[in-house]
C-alpha atoms as a PDB file:
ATOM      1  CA  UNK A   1      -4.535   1.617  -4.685  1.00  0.00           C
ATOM      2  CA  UNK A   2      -4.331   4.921  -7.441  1.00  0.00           C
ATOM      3  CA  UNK A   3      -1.074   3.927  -8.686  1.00  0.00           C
ATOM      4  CA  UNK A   4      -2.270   0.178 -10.009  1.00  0.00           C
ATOM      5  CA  UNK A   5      -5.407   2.099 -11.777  1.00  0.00           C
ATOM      6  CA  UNK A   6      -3.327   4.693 -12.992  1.00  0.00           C
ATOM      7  CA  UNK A   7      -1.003   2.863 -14.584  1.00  0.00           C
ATOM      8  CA  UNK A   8       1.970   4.158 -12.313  1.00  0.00           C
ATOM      9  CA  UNK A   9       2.738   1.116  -9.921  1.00  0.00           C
ATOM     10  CA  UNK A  10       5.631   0.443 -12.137  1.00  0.00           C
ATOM     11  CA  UNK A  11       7.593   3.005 -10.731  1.00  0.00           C
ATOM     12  CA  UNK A  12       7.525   1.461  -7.663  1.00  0.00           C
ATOM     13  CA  UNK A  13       9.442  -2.046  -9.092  1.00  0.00           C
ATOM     14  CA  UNK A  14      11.293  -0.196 -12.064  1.00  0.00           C
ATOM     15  CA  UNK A  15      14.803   1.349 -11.498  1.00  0.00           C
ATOM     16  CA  UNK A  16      14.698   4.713 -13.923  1.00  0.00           C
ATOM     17  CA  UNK A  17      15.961   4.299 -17.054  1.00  0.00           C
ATOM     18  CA  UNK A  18      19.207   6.456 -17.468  1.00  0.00           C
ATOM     19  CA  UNK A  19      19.308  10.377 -18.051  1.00  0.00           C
ATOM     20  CA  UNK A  20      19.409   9.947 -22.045  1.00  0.00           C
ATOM     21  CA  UNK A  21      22.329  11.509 -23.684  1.00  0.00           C
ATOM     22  CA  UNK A  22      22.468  14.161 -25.945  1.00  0.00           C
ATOM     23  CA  UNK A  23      22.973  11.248 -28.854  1.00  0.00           C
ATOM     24  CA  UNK A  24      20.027   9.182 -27.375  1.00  0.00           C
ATOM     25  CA  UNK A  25      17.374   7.687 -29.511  1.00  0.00           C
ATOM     26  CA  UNK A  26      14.141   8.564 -29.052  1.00  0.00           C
ATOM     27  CA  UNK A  27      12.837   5.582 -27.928  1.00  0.00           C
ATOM     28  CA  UNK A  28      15.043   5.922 -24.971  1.00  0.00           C
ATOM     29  CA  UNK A  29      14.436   9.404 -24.431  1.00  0.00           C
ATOM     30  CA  UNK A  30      10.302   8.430 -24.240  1.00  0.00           C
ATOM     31  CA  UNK A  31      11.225   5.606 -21.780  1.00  0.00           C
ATOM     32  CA  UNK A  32      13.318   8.078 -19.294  1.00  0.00           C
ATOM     33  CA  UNK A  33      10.043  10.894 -19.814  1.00  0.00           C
ATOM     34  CA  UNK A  34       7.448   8.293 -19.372  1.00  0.00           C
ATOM     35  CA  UNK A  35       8.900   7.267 -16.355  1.00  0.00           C
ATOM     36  CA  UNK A  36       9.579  10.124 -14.698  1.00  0.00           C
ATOM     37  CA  UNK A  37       6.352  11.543 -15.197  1.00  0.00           C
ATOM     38  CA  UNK A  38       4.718   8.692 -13.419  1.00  0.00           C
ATOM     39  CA  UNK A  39       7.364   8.746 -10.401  1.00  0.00           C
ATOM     40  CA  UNK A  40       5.831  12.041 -10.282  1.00  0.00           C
ATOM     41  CA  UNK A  41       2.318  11.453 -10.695  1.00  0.00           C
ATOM     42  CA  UNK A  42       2.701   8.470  -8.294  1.00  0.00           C
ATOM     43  CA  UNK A  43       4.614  11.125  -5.520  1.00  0.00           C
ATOM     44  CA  UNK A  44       1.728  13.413  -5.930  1.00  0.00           C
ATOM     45  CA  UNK A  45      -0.611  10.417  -5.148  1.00  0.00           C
ATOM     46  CA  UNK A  46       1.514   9.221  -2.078  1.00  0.00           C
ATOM     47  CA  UNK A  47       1.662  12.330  -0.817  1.00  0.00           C
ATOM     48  CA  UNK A  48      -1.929  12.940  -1.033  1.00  0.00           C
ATOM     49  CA  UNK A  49      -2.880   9.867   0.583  1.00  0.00           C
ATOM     50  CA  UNK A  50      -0.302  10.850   3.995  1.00  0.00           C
ATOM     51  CA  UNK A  51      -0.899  12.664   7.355  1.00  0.00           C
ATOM     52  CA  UNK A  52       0.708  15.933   6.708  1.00  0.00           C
ATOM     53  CA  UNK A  53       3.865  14.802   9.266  1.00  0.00           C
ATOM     54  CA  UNK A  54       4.375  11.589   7.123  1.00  0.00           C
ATOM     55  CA  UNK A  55       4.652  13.891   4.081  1.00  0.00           C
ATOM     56  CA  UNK A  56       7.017  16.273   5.517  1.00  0.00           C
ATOM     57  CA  UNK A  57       9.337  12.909   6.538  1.00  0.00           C
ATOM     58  CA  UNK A  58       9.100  11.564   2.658  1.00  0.00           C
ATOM     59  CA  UNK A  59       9.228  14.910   0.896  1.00  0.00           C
ATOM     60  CA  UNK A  60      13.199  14.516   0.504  1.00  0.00           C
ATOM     61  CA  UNK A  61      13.046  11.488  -1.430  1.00  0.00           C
ATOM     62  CA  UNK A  62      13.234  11.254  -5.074  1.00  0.00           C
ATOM     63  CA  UNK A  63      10.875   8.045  -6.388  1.00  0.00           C
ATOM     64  CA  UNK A  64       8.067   6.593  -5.278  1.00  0.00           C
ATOM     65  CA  UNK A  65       9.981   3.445  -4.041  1.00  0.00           C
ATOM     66  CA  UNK A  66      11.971   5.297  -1.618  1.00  0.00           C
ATOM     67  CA  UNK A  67       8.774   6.163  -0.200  1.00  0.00           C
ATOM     68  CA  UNK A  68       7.157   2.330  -0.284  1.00  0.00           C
ATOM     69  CA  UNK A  69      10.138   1.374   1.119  1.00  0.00           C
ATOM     70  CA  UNK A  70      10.470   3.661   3.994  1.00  0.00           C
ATOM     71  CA  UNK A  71       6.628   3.542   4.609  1.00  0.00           C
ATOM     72  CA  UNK A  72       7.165  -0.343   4.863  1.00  0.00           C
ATOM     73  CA  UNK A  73       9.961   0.009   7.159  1.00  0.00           C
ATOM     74  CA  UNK A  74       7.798   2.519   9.619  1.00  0.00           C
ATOM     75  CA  UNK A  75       4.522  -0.070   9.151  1.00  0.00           C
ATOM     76  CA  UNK A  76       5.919  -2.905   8.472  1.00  0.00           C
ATOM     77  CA  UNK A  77       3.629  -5.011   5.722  1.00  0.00           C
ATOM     78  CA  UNK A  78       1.497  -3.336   3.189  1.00  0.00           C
ATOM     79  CA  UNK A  79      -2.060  -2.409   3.949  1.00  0.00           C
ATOM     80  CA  UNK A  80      -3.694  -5.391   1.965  1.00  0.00           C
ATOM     81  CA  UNK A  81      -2.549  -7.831   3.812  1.00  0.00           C
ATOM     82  CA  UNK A  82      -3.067  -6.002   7.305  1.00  0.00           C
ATOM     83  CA  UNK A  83      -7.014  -5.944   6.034  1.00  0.00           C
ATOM     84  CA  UNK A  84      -6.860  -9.424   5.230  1.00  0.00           C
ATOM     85  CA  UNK A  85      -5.543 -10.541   8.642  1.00  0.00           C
ATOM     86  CA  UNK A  86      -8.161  -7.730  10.114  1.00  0.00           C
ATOM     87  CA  UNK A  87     -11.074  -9.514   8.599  1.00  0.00           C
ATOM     88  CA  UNK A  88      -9.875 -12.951   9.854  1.00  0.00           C
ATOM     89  CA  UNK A  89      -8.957 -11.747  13.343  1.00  0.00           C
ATOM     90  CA  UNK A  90     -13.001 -10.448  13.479  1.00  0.00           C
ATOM     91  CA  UNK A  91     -14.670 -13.157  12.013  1.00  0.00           C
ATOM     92  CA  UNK A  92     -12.505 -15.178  14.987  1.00  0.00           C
ATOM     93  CA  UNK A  93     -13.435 -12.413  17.167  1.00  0.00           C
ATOM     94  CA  UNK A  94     -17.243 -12.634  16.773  1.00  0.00           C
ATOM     95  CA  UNK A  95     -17.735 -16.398  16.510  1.00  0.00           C
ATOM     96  CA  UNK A  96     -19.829 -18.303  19.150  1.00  0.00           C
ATOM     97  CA  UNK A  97     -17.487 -19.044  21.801  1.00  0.00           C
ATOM     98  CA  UNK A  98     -18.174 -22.841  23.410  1.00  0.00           C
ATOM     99  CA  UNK A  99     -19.119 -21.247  26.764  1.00  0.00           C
ATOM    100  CA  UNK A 100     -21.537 -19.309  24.966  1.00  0.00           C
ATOM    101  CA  UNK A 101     -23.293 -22.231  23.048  1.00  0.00           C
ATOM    102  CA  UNK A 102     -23.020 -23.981  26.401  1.00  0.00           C
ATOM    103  CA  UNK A 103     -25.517 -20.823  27.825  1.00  0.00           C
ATOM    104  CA  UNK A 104     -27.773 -21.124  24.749  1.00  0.00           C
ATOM    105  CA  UNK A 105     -28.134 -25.035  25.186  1.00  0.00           C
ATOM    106  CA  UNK A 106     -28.894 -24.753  28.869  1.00  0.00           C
ATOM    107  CA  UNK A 107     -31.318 -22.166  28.675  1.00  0.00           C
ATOM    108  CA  UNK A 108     -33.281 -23.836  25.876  1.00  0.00           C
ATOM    109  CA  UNK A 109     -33.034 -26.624  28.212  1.00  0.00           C
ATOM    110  CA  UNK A 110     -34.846 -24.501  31.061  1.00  0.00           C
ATOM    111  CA  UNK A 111     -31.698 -24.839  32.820  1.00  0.00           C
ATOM    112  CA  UNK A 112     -30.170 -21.175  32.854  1.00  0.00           C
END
């Protein structure tokens, strides 16, 4: 996914740091920017990625991990693992069935 190679995946497990205050150091005041620049970035990138209807429905919500969230509410598990059960449900799918090896046996028997 963009947001692990851009750095921004983060966002979706991090709460954001508190609005600093006017007295804030500026350590704290980087954390809060850095962060909210990559809840952005990471939007952007969501919203990129979505059907135009699914990015009308998230558009409202402020961080990246409302958006996870509600996306894994609507489609239940994330996308990795549906491709992982995918590829095991079509190797099962397309191996020799016993009835078929039954049909290759006979007819290199001269049976079928």
């Amino acid at each position: 996914m963009i947001l692990v190679i851009a750095d921004l995946r983060f966002v979706l497990m991090e709460d954001c740091p508190p609005f600093p205050t006017k007295y804030a150091s500026q350590s704290v005041r980087d954390a809060y920017d850095r962060w909210t620049k990559a809840n952005d970035k990471a939007r952007l990138h969501m919203f990129a990625s979505m059907s135009d209807i699914l990015s009308k429905k998230h558009e409202i919500m402020v961080t990246a991990r409302q958006i996870m969230d509600s996306l894994r509410e609507m489609f239940g598990q994330p996308s990795i693992q549906i491709k992982q059960e995918e590829n095991v449900g079509h190797s099962k799918r397309f191996a020799p069935s016993s009835s078929g090896s039954e049909k290759i046996q006979k007819r290199k028997e001269g049976k079928g």
